[in-house]
N, C-alpha and C. Protein backbone atom coordinates (compact mmCIF):
# COMPACT_ATOMS: atom_id res chain seq x y z
N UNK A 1 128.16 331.39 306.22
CA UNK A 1 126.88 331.98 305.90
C UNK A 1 125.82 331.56 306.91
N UNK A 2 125.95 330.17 306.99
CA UNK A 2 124.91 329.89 308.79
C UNK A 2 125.28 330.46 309.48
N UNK A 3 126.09 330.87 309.95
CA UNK A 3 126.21 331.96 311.50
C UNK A 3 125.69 333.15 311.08
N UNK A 4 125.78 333.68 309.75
CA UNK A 4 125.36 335.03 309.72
C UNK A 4 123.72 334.90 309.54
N UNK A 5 122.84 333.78 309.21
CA UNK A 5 121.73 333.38 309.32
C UNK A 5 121.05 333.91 310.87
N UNK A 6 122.03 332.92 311.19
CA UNK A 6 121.93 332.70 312.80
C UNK A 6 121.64 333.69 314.16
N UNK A 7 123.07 334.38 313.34
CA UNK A 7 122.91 335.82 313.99
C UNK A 7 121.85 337.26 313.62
N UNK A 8 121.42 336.95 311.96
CA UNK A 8 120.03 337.91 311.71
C UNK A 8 118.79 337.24 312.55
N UNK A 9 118.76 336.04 312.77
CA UNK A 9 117.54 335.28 313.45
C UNK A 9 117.19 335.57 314.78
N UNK A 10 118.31 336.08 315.58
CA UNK A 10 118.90 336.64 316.99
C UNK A 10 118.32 337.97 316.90
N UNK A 11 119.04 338.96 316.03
CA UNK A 11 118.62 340.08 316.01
C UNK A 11 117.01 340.34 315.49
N UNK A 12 116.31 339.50 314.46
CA UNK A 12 115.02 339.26 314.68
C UNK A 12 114.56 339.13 316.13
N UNK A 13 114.81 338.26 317.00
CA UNK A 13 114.39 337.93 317.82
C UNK A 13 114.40 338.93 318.92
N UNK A 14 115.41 339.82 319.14
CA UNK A 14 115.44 341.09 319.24
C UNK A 14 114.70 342.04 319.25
N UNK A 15 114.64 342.18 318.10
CA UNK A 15 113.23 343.14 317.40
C UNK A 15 112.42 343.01 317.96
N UNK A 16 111.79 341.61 317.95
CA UNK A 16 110.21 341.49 318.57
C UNK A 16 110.34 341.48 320.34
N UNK A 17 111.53 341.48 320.76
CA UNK A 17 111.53 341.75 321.88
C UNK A 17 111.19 343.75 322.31
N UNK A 18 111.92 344.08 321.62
CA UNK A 18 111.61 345.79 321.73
C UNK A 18 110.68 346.11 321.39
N UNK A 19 110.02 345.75 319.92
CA UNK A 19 108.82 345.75 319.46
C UNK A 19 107.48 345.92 320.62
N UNK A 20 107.76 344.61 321.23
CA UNK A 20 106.74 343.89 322.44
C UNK A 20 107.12 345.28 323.63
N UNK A 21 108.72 345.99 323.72
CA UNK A 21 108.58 347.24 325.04
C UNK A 21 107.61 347.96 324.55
N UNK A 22 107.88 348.19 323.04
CA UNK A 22 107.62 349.43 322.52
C UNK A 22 105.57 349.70 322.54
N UNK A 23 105.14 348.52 322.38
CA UNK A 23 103.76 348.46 321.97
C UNK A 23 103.54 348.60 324.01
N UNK A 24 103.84 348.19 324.53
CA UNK A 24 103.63 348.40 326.27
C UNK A 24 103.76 349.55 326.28
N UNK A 25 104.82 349.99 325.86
CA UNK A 25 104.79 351.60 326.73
C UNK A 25 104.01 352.51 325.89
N UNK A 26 103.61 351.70 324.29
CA UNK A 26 102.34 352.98 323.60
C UNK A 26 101.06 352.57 324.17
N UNK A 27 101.09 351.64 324.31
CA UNK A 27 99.33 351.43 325.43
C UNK A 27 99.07 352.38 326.43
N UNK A 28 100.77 352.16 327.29
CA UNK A 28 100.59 353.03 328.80
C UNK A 28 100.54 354.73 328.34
N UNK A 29 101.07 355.06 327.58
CA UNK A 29 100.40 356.53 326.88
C UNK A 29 99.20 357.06 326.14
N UNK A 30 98.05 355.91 325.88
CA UNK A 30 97.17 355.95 325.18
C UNK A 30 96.81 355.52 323.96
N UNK A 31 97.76 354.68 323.18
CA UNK A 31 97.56 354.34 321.77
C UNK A 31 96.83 353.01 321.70
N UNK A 32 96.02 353.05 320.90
CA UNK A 32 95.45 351.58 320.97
C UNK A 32 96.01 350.82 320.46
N UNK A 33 95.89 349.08 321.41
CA UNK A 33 96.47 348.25 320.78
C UNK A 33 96.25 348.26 319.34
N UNK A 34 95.22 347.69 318.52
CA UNK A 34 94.98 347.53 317.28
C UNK A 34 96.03 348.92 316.46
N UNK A 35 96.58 350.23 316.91
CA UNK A 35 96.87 350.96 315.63
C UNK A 35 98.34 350.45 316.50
N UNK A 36 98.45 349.88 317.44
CA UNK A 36 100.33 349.34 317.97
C UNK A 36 100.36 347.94 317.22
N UNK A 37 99.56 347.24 316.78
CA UNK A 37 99.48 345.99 316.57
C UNK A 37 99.46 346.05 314.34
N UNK A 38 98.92 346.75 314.41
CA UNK A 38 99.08 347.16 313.09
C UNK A 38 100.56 348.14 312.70
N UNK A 39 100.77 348.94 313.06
CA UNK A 39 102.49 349.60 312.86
C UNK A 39 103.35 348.18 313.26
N UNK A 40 103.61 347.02 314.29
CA UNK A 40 104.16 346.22 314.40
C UNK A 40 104.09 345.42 313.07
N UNK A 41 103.09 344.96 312.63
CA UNK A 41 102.38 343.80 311.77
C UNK A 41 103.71 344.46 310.39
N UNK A 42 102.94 346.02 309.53
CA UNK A 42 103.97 346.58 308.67
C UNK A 42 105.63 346.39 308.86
N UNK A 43 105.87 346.63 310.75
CA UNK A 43 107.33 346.71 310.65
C UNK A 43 107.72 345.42 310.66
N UNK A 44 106.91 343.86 310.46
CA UNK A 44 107.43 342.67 310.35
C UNK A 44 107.43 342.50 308.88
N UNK A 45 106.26 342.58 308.16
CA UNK A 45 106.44 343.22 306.82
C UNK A 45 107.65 343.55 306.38
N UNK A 46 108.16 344.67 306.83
CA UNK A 46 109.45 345.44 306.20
C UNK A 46 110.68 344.43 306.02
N UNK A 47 110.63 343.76 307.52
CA UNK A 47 111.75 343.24 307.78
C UNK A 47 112.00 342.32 307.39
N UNK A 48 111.04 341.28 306.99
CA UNK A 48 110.70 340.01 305.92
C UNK A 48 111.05 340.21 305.00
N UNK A 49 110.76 341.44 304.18
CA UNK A 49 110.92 341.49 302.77
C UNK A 49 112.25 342.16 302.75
N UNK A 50 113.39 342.45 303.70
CA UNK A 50 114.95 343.04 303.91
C UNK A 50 115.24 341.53 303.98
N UNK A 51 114.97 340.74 304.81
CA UNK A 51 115.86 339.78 305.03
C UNK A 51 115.62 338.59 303.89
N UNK A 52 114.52 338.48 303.12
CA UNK A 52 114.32 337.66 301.99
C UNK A 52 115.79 338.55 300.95
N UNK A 53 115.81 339.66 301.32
CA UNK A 53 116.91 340.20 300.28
C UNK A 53 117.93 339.98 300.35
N UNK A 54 118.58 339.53 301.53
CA UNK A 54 119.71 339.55 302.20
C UNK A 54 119.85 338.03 302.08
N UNK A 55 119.06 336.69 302.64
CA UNK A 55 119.41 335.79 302.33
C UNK A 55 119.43 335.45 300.49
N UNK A 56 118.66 336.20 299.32
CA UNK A 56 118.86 336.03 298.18
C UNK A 56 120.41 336.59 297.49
N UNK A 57 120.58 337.37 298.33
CA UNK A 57 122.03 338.43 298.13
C UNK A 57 123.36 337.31 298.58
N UNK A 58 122.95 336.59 299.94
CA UNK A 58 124.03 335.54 299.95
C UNK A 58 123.98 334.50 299.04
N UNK A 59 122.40 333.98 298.47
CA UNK A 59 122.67 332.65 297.52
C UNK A 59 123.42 333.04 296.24
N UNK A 60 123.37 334.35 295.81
CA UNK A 60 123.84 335.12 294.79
C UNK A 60 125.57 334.77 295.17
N UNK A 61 125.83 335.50 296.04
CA UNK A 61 126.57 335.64 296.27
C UNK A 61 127.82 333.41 296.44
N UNK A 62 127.08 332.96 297.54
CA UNK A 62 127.48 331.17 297.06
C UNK A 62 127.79 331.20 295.37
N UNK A 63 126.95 331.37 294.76
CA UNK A 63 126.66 331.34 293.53
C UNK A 63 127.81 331.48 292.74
N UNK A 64 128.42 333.12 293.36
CA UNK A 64 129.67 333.90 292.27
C UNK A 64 130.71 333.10 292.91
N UNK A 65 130.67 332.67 293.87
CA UNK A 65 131.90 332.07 294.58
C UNK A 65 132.48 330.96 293.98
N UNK A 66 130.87 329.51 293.59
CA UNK A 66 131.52 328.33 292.81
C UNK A 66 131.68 328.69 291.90
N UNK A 67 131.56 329.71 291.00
CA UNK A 67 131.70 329.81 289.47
C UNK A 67 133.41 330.29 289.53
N UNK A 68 133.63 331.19 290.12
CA UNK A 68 135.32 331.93 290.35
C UNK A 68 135.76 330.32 290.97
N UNK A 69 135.26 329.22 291.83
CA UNK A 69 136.14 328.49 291.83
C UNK A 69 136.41 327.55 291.23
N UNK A 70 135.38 327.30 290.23
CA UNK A 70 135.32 326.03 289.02
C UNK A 70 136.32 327.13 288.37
N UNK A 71 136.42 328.13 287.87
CA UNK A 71 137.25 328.82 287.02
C UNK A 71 138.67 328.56 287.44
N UNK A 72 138.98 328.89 288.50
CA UNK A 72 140.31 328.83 289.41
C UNK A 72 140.73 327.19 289.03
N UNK A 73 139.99 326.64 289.28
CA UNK A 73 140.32 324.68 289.31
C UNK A 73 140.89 324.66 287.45
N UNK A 74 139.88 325.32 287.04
CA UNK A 74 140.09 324.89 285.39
C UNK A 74 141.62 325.69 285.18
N UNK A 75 142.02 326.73 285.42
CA UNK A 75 143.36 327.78 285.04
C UNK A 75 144.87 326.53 285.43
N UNK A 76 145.43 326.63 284.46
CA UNK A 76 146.68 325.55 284.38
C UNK A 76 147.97 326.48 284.78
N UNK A 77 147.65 326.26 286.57
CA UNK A 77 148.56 326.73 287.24
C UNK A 77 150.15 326.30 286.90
N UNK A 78 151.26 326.82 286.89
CA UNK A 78 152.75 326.32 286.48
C UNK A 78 152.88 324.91 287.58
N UNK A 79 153.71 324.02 287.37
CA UNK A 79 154.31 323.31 288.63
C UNK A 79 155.64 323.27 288.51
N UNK A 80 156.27 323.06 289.51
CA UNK A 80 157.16 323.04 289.54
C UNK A 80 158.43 321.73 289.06
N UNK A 81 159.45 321.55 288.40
CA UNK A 81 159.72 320.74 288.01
C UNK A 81 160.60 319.50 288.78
């Protein structure tokens, strides 16, 4: 689950890299910073509140995992004689 952290943190990092082309090349066409700086601001917004979902979706997920394995530990597997 840390690597997959790891690797959304990357692809964040990403983002604000294109983000940062994307607001350059709307300047060099005419858009003002402030309405490029505001559509950025929302699309960090968005992405905050996806990835708060996604890391709650894995603790969920840890979650179902120890319960199926406290269950598994408790089940009185055969042995052999």
């Amino acid at each position: 689950m840390e690597n997959r952290i790891i690797a959304l943190e990357e692809k964040q990092q990403e983002l604000v890299e294109a983000i940062n082309e994307l607001n350059s090349n709307l300047a060099s066409v005419g858009f003002s910073t402030t309405e490029s700086i505001k559509a950025i601001m929302e699309g960090f917004q968005s992405m905050n509140t996806a990835m708060h979902g996604i890391v709650q979706n894995f603790h969920a997920l840890e979650d179902r995992i120890t319960e199926i394995e406290t269950k598994m530990n408790a089940f009185p597997f055969p042995t052999k004689n």
